[in-house]
Protein backbone atom coordinates (compact mmCIF):
# COMPACT_ATOMS: atom_id res chain seq x y z
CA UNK A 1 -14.65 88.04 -131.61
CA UNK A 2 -15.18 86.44 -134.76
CA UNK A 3 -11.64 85.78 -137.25
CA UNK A 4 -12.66 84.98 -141.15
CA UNK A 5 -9.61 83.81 -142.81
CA UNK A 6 -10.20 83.62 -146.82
CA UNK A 7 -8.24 80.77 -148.57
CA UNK A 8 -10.47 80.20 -151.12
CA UNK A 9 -12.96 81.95 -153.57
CA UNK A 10 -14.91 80.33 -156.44
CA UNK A 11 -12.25 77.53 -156.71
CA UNK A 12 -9.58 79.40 -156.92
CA UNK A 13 -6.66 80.04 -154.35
CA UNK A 14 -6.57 83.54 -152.63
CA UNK A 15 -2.54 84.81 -152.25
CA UNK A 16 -2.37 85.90 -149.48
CA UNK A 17 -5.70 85.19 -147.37
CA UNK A 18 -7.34 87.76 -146.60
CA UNK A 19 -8.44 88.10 -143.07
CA UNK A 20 -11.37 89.69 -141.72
CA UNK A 21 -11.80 90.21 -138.16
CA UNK A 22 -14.76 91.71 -135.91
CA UNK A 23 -14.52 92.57 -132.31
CA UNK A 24 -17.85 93.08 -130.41
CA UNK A 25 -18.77 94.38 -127.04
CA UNK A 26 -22.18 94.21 -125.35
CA UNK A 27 -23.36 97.11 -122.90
CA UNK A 28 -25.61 98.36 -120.90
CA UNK A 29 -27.48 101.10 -122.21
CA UNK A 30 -28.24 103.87 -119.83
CA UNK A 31 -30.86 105.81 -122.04
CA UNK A 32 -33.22 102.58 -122.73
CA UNK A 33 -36.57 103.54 -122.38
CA UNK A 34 -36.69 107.28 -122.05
CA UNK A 35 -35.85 110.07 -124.28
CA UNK A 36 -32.77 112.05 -122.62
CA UNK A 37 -31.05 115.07 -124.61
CA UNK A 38 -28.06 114.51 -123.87
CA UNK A 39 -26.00 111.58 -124.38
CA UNK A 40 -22.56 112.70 -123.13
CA UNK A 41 -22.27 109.38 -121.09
CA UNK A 42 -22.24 106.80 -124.12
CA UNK A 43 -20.29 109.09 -126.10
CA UNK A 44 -17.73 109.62 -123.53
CA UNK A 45 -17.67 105.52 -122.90
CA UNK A 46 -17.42 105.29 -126.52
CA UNK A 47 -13.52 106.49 -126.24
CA UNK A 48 -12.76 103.33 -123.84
CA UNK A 49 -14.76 100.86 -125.84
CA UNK A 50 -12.99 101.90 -129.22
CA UNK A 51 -10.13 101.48 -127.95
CA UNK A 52 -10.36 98.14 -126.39
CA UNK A 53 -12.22 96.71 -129.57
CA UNK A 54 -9.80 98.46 -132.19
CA UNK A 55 -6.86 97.38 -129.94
CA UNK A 56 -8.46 93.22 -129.73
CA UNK A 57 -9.33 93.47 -133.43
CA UNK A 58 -5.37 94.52 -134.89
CA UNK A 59 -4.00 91.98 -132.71
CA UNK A 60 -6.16 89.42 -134.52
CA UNK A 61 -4.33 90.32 -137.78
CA UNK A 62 -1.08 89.27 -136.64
CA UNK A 63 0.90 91.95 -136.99
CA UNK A 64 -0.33 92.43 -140.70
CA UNK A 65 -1.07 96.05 -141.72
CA UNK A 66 -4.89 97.03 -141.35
CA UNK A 67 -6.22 97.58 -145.13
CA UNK A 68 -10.20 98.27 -144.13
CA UNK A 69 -12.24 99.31 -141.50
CA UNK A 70 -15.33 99.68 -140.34
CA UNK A 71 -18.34 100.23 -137.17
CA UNK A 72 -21.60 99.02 -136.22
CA UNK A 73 -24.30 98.91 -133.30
CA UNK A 74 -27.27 98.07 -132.79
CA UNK A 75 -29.81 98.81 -130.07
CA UNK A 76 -31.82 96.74 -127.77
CA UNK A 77 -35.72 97.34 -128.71
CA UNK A 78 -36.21 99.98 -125.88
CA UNK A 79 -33.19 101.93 -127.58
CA UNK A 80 -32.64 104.64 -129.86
CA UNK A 81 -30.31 104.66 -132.97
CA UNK A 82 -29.12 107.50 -132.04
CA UNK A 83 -28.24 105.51 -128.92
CA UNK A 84 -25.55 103.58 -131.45
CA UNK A 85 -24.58 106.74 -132.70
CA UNK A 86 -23.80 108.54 -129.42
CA UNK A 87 -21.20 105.62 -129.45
CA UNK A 88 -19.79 105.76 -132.97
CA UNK A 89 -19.35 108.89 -134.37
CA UNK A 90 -17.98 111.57 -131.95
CA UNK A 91 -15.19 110.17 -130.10
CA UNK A 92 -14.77 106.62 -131.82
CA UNK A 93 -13.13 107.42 -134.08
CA UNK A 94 -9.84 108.45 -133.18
CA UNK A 95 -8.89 105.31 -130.89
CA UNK A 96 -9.92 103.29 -133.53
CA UNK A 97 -7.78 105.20 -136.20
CA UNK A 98 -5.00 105.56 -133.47
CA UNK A 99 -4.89 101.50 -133.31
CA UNK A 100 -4.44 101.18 -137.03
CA UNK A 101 -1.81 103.24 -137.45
CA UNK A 102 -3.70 106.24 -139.21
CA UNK A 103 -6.83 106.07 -141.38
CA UNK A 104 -7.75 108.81 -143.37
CA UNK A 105 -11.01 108.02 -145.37
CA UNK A 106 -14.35 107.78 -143.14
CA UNK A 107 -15.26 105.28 -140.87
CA UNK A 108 -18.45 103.26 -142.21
CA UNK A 109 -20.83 102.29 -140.55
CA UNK A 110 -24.30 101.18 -139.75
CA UNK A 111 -26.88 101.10 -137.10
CA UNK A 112 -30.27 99.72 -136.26
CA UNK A 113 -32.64 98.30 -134.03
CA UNK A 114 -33.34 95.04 -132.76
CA UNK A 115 -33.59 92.55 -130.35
CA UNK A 116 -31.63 89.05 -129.33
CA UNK A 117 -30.19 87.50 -132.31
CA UNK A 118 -30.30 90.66 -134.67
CA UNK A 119 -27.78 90.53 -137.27
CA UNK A 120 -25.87 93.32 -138.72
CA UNK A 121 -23.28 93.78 -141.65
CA UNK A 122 -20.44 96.37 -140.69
CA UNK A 123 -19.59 97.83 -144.14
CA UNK A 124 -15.95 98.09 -144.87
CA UNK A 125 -14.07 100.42 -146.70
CA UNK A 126 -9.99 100.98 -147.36
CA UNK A 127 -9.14 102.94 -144.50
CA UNK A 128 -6.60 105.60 -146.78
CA UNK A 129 -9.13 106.36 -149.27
CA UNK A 130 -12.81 105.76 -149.42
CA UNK A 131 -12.64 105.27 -153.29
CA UNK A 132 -10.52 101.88 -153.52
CA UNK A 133 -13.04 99.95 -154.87
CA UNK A 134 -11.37 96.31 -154.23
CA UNK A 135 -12.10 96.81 -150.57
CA UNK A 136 -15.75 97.48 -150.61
CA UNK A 137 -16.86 94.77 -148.56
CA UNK A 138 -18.95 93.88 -145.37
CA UNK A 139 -18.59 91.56 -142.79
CA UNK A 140 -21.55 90.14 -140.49
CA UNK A 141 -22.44 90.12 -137.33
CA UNK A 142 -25.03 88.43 -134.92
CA UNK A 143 -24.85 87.97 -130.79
CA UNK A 144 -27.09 84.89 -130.28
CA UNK A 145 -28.15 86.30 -126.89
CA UNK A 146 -27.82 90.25 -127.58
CA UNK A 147 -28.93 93.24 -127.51
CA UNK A 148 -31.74 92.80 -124.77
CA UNK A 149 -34.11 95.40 -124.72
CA UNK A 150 -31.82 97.31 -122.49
CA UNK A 151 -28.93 96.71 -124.50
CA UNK A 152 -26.28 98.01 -126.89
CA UNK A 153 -23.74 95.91 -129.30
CA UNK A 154 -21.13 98.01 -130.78
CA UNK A 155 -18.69 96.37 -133.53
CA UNK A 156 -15.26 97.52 -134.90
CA UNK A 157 -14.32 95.51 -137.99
CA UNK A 158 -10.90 95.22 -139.93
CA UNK A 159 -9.35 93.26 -142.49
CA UNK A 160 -5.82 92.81 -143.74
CA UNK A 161 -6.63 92.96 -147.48
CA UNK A 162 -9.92 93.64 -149.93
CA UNK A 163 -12.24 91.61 -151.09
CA UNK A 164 -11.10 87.72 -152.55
CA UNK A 165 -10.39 88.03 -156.59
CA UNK A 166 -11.46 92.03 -156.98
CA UNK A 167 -11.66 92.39 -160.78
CA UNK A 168 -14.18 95.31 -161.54
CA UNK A 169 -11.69 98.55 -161.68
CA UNK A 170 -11.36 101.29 -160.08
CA UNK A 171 -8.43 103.48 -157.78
CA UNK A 172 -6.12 100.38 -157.30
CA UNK A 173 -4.54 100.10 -152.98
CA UNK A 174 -0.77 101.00 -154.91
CA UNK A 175 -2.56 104.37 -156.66
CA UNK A 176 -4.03 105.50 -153.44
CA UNK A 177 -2.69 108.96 -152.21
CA UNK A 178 -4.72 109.28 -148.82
CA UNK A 179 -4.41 112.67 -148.44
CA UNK A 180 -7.93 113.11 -148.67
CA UNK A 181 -9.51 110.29 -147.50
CA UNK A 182 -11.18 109.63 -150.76
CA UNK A 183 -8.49 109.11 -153.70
């Protein structure tokens, strides 16, 4: 778990902090090495692991309401992107909305491939609607010993506000209808 707490951007004093959180978990990934069709196992785990990370992550905010959110994985070297995907996309989703009480815009997220030490940045987005431009953002990520080649890390990241100082226009948090998930 990593917890990013913003006081401070180009000299000047950020009211209220902004806090970014990420909540990682490492697994074992049943499909390294071979090609299998279907991947009904990781996307049925995927349900359980959402939850628990989503759940870990909201509590880190201290009771503040969730502004963004985002997902991220990446697979050990003997995996498959579509490992990562198998875990964020079909079933994910709604545990993750469920623990922030809603979400209508789309989930980001990213995916790759890599081995120990493999950094990724979960992109973040306002979690009512996609086009709130304050709270395009991305946080990063990096397991010093993880994903082996046999592995897979899946991240859920959230944040409590947008980005420090946001000053280039757009659909303002206080305009945002949600009904849509993109205005």
């Amino acid at each position: 778990m990593i917890v990013d707490e913003v006081h401070l951007e180009a000299g000047r004093r950020v009211e209220p902090p902004v806090r970014r959180v990420i909540t990682a978990a490492v697994l074992r990934n049943p499909y390294a090495g071979s090609y299998v069709a279907d991947l009904t196992e990781l996307i049925d785990e995927s349900v359980g692991v959402g939850e628990k990370l989503a759940r870990l992550a909201v509590a880190q905010l201290g009771g503040k309401p969730v502004h963004s959110y985002g997902k991220a994985g990446i697979a050990g070297v003997r995996g498959e992107l579509e490992h990562v995907a198998a875990m964020l996309h079909p079933k994910f989703g709604a545990p993750l909305r469920e623990a922030v009480g809603g979400g209508t815009a789309i989930i980001p997220s990213a995916k790759k491939r890599g081995g120990p030490g493999t950094s990724i940045d979960v992109p973040l987005h306002y979690k009512d609607a996609a086009f709130v431009r304050s709270h395009f953002d991305a946080i990063e990520l990096r397991v010093v010993d993880a994903p082996a080649d046999d592995e897979l890390v899946i991240a859920v990241a959230l944040t409590d506000g947008g980005r420090p100082l946001p000053r280039i226009g757009g659909l303002q948090v206080s305009e945002a209808i949600g009904d849509d998930g993109l205005r």
